[in-house]
Protein backbone atom coordinates (compact mmCIF):
# COMPACT_ATOMS: atom_id res chain seq x y z
CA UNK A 1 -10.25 22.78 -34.30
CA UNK A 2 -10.32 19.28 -33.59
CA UNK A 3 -9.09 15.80 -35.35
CA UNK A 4 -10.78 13.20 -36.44
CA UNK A 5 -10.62 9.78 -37.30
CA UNK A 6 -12.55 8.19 -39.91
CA UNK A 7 -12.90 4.41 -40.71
CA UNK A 8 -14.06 2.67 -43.32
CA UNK A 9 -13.94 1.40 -46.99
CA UNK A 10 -11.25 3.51 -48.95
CA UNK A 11 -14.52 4.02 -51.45
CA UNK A 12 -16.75 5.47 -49.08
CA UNK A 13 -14.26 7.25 -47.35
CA UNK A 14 -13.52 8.87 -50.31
CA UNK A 15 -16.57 9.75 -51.41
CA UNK A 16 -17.46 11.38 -48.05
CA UNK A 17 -14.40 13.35 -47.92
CA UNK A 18 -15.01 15.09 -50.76
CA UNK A 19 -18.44 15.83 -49.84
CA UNK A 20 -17.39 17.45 -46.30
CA UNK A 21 -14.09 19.01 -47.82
CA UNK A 22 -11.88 17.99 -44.67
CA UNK A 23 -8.09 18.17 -44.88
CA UNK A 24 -6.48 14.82 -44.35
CA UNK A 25 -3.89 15.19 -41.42
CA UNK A 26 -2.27 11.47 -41.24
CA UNK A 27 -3.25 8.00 -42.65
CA UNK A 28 -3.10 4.61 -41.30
CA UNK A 29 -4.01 1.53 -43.19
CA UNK A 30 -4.13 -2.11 -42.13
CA UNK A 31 -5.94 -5.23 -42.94
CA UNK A 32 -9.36 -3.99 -40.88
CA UNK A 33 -9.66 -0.83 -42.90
CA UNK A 34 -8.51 2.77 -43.35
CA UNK A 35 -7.95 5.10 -40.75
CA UNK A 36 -7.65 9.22 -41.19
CA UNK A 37 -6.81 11.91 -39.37
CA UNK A 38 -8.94 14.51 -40.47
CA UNK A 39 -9.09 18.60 -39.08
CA UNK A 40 -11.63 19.84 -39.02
CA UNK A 41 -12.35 23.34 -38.31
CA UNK A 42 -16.33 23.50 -38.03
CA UNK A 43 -17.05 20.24 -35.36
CA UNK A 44 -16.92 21.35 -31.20
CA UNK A 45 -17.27 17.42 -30.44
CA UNK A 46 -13.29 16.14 -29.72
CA UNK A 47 -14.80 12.84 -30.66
CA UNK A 48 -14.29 10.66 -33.58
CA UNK A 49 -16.20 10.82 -36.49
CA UNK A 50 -16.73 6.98 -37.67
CA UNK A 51 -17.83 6.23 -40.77
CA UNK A 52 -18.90 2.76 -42.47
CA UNK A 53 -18.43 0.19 -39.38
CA UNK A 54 -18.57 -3.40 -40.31
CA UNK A 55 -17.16 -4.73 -36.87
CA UNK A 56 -18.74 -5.61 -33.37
CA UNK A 57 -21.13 -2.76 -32.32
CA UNK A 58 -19.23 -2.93 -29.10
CA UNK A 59 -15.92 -2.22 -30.73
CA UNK A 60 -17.18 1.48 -32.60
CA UNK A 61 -15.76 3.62 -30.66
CA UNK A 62 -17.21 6.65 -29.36
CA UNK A 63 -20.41 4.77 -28.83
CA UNK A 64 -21.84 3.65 -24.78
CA UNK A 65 -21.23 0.10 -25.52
CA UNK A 66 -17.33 0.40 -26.10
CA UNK A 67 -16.73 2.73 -23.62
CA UNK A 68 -18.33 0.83 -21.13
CA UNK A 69 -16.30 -2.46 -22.47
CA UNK A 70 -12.85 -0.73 -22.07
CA UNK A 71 -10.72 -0.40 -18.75
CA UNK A 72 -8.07 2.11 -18.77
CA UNK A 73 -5.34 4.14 -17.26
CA UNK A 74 -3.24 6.79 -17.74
CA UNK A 75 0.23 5.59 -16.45
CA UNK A 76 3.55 7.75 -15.86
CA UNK A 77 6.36 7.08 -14.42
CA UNK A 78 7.91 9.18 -10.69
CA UNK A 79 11.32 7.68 -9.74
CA UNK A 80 13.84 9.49 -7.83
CA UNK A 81 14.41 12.94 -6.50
CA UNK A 82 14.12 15.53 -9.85
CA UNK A 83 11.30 13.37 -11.33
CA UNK A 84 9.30 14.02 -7.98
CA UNK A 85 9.75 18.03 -8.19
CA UNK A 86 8.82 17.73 -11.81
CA UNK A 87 5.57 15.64 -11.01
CA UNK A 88 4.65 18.58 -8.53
CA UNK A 89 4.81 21.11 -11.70
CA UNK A 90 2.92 18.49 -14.16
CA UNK A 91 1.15 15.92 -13.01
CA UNK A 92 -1.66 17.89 -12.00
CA UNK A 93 -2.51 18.25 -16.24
CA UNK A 94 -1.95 14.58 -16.25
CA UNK A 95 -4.64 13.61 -13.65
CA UNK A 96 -6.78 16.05 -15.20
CA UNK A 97 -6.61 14.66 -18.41
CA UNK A 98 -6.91 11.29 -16.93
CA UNK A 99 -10.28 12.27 -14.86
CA UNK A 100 -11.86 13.69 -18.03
CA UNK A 101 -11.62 10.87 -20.18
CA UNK A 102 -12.59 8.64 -17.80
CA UNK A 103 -9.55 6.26 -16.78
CA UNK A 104 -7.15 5.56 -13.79
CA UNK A 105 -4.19 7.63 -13.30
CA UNK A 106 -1.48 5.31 -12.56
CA UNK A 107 2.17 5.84 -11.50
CA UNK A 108 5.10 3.85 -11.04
CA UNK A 109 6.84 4.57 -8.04
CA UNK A 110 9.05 1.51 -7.42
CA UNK A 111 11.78 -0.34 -9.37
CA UNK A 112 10.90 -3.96 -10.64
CA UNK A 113 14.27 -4.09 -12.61
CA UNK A 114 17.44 -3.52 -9.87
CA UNK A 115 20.49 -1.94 -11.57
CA UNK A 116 19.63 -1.51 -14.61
CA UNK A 117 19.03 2.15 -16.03
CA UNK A 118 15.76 3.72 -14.92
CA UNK A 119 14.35 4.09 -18.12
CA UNK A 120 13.79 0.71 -18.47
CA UNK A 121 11.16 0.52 -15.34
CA UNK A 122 8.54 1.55 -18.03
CA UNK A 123 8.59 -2.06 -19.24
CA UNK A 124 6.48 -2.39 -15.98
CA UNK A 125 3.31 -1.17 -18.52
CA UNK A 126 3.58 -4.71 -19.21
CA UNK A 127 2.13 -5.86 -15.75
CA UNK A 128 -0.26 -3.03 -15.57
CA UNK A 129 -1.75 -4.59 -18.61
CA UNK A 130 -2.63 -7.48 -16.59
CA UNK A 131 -5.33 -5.44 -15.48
CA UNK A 132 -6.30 -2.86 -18.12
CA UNK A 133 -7.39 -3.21 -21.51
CA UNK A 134 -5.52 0.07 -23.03
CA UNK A 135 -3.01 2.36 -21.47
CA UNK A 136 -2.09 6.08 -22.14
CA UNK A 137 1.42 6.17 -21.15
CA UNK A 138 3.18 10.08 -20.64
CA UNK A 139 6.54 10.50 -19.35
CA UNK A 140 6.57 12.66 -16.11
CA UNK A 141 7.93 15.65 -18.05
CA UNK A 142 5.28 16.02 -20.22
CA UNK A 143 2.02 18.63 -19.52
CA UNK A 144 -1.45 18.16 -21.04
CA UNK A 145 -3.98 21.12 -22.41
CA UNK A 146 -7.73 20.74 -21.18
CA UNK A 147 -8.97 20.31 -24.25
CA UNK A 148 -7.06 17.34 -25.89
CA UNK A 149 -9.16 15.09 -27.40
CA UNK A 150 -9.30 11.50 -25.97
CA UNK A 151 -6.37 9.51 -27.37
CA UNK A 152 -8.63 6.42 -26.49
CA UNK A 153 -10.99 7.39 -29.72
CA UNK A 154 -8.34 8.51 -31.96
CA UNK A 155 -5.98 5.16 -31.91
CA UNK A 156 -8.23 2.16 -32.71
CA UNK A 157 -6.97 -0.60 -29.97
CA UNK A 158 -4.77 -3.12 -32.65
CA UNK A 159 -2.67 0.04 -33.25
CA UNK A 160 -0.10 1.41 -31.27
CA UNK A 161 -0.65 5.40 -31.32
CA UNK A 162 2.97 7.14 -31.28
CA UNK A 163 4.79 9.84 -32.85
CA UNK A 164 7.81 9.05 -35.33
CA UNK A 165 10.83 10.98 -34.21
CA UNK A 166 11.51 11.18 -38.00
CA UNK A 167 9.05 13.44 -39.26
CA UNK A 168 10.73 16.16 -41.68
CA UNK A 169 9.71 18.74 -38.84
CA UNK A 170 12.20 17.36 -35.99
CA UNK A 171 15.17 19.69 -36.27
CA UNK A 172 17.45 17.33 -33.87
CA UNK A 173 16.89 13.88 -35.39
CA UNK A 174 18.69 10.88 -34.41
CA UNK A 175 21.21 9.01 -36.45
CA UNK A 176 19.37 5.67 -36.75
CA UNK A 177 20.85 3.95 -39.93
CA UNK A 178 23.92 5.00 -37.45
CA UNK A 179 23.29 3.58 -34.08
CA UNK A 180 20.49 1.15 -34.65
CA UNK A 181 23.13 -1.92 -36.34
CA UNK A 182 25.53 -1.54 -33.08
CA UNK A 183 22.08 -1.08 -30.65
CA UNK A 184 20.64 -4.83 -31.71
CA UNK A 185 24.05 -6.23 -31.33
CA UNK A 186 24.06 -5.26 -27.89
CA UNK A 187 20.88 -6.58 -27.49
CA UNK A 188 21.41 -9.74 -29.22
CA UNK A 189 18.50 -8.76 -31.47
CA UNK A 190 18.12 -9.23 -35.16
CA UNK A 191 18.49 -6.03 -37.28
CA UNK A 192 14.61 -4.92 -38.04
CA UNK A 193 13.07 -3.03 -41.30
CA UNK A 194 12.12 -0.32 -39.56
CA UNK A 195 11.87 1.99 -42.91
CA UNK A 196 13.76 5.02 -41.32
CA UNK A 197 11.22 5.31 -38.19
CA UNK A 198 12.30 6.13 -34.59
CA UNK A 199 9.09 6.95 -32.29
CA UNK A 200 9.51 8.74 -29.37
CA UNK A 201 7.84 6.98 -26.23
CA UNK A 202 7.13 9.56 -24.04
CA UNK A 203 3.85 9.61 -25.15
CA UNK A 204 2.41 6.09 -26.19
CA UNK A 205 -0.89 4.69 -26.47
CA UNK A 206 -0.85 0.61 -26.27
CA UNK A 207 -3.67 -1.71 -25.30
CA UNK A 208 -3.26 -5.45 -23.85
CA UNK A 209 -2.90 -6.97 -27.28
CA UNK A 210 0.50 -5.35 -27.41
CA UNK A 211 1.84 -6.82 -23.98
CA UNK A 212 4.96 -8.43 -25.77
CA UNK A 213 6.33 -5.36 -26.49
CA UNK A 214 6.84 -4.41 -22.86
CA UNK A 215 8.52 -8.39 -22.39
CA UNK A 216 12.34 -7.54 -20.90
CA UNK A 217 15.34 -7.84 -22.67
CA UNK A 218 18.36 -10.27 -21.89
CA UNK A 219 20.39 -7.11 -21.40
CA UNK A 220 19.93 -3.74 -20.69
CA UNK A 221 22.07 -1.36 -22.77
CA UNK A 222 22.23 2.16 -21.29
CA UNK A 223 23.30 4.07 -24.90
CA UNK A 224 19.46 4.47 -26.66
CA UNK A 225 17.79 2.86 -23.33
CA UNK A 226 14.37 1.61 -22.64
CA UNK A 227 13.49 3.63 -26.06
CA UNK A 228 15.32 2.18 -28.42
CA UNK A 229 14.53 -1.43 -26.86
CA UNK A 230 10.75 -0.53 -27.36
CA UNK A 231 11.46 0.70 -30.95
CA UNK A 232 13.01 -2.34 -31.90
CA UNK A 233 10.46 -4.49 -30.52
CA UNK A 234 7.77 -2.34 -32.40
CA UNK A 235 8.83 -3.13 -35.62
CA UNK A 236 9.52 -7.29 -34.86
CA UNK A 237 7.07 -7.86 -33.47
CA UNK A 238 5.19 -6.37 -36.40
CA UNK A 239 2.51 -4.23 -35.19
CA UNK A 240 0.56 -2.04 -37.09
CA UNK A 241 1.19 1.87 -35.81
CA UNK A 242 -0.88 5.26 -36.12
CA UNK A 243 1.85 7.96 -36.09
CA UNK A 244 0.31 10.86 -34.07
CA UNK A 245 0.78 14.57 -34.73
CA UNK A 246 3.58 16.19 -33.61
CA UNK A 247 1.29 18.40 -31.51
CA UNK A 248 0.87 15.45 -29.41
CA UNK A 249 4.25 14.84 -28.25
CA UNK A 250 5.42 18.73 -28.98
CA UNK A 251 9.17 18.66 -27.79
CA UNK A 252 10.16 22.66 -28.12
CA UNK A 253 13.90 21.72 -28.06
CA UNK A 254 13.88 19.52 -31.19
CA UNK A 255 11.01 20.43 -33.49
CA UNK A 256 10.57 23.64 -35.48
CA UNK A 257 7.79 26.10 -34.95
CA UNK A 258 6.71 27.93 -32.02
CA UNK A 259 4.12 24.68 -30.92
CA UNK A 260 1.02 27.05 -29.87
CA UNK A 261 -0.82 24.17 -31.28
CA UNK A 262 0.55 21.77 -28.77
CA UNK A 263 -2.20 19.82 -26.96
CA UNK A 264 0.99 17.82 -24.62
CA UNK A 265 4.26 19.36 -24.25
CA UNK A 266 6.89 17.26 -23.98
CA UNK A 267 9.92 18.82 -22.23
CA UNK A 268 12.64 16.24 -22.48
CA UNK A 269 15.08 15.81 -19.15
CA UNK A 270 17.30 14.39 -21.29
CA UNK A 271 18.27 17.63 -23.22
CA UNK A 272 17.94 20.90 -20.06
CA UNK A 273 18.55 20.95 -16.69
CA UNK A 274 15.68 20.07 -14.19
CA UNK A 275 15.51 24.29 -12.96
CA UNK A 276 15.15 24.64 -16.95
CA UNK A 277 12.57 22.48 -17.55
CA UNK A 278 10.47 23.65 -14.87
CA UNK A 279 10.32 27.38 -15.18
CA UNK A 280 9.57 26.38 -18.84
CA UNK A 281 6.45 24.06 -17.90
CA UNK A 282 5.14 26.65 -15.42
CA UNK A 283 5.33 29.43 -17.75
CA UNK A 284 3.61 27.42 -20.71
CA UNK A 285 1.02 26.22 -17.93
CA UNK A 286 0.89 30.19 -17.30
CA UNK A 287 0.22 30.75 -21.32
CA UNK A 288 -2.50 28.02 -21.27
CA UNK A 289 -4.67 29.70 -18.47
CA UNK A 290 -4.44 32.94 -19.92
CA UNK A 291 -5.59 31.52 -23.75
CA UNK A 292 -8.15 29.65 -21.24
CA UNK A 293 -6.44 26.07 -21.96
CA UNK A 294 -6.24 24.91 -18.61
CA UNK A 295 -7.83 24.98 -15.49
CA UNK A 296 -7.37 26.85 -12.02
C-alpha cells in the first residue's frame, strides 16, 4: 500500500479518479493545480502517479530529467551528549533512507546561534540551502521504515510538506488560540491567521524557495522554541503547505492508534526520558525486521 500524488486539472483529476476508484487520503490546492494523496492498494511503485502536466518537462517529477535537476539532503540535527546516544540507536534508518532516495545525509553538529536554546540551531537549514535545492529535515529522535516512499515525489517543491499537529487524531494537542497571542509578543511578531494549524517540525520537507523561513528571529523565546518561531513564519510568510499523514511523523505518545502503519516514528525527547525513548526505538526497530521493514 502506497500513496500517491496526483496533479492536474480538478476536471481530469476527477474524471480519472473515478475511473481507478482510489481513496483520496489528503488534498492540497494552490494556484499551479491540485494535488492528492491517493492509497492505493494495487501499485508496488512508491512513486508518484502524475497526471495532466502542463509545466517544464524538467519539473514532473518522478521523471530522469527532474531527478537529475534536483540536489538534496537529508539533514538532522546531533548536539550534545543524549542526542549523540540517540543518533547511535537511529540514525542508521536515517542514512538509509537518505542513500535510497538518492541525497546527502547531512548533520549539524555545531552551534551557529551561542546561548540561545538548542532548538533553534535548526534555523541553520537556512545555510544548507545555500547549497541544496530541497531538504528532508528529521529530528534525531525520529526512525525511518525501508520502504517509505520518497518524500521528494510526494511534496511538489513550492510546498512545504509537514504534518499539522491539529489533526482530530492527536490526543495531546496544544493550546494554540492559548499561547500563540503571548508567543508573537515575545517575538515582536504580528499575530498570523493561521486557521487553527500547529505543524510539528520534526519532520519537514522545504526546498530553497522557502529559505526565509529559516531567517533568525530578533529574540529567541525558550517557551514554544525554534517550533513555534517556524510556525509563525509559515503562515506570514504565506506559503502554500501539503499536510502529510500522520504516519509520517507517527508520535506514539500523542496520537491515537497503535501506528503499525508508521513509515517514521517520531519519539519526542521532549515528553520521556532518553533510557525511555531508546528501548522504545530499538524494540520498534526490532518489530520492523521481524515484519521485514528494515534492514540487517
Amino acid at each position: 500500500m502506497h500513496l500517491k500524488i496526483v496533479v492536474g486539472d480538478l476536471r481530469g483529476l476527477v474524471e480519472d479518479l473515478v475511473k481507478r476508484s482510489f481513496k483520496i487520503l489528503n488534498v492540497a490546492v494552490d494556484r499551479r493545480g491540485t494535488y492528492v494523496y491517493l492509497e492505493d492498494h494495487e501499485e508496488k511503485d512508491p512513486g508518484p502517479v502524475v497526471l495532466g502536466w502542463t509545466g517544464r518537462p524538467d519539473q514532473k517529477p518522478n521523471t530522469i530529467e527532474y531527478q537529475k535537476r534536483i540536489k538534496a539532503a537529508v539533514v538532522t540535527m546531533v548536539i550534545g551528549d543524549q542526542y549523540k546516544r540517540i543518533a547511535e540507536v537511529t540514525h542508521p534508518t536515517l542514512v538509509a533512507y537518505a542513500s535510497r532516495i538518492g541525497a546527502d545525509f547531512v548533520v549539524i553538529r555545531e552551534r551557529y546561534y551561542s546561548k540561545v536554546p538548542t532548538g533553534y540551531e535548526k534555523l541553520q537549514i537556512g545555510r544548507i540551502l545555500e547549497n541544496y535545492d530541497r531538504v528532508i529535515y528529521l529530528d534525531t529522535d525520529v526512525i525511518v521504515r525501508n520502504d517509505t516512499p520518497n518524500l521528494l515525489w510526494i511534496v511538489p517543491e513550492w510546498f512545504i510538506g509537514v504534518y499539522n499537529e491539529s489533526d482530530p487524531t492527536w490526543e495531546s494537542r496544544i493550546d494554540v488560540p492559548g499561547f500563540m497571542p503571548g508567543f508573537c509578543n515575545s517575538l515582536r511578531l504580528p499575530m498570523p491567521d493561521y486557521r487553527g494549524r500547529y505543524f510539528n517540525t520534526g519532520v519537514m520537507v522545504v526546498g530553497r524557495k522557502h529559505s526565509a523561513l529559516f531567517t533568525a528571529p530578533t529574540v529567541f523565546p525558550n517557551c514554544h522554541g525554534e517550533q513555534g518561531y517556524l510556525n509563525i513564519q509559515i503562515h506570514l510568510l504565506g506559503y502554500s503547505i501539503l499536510e502529510l499523514p500522520s504516519r509520517f511523523n507517527r508520535i506514539p505518545d500523542c496520537l491515537y492508534g497503535d501506528g503499525t502503519d508508521a513509515y517514521i516514528i517520531h519519539y519526542l525527547r521532549s515528553r520521556i526520558s532518553i533510557e525511555t525513548l531508546l528501548h522504545k526505538a530499538r524494540k520498534d526497530k526490532d518489530s520492523w525486521r521481524e515484519r521485514g521493514l528494515l534492514g540487517h
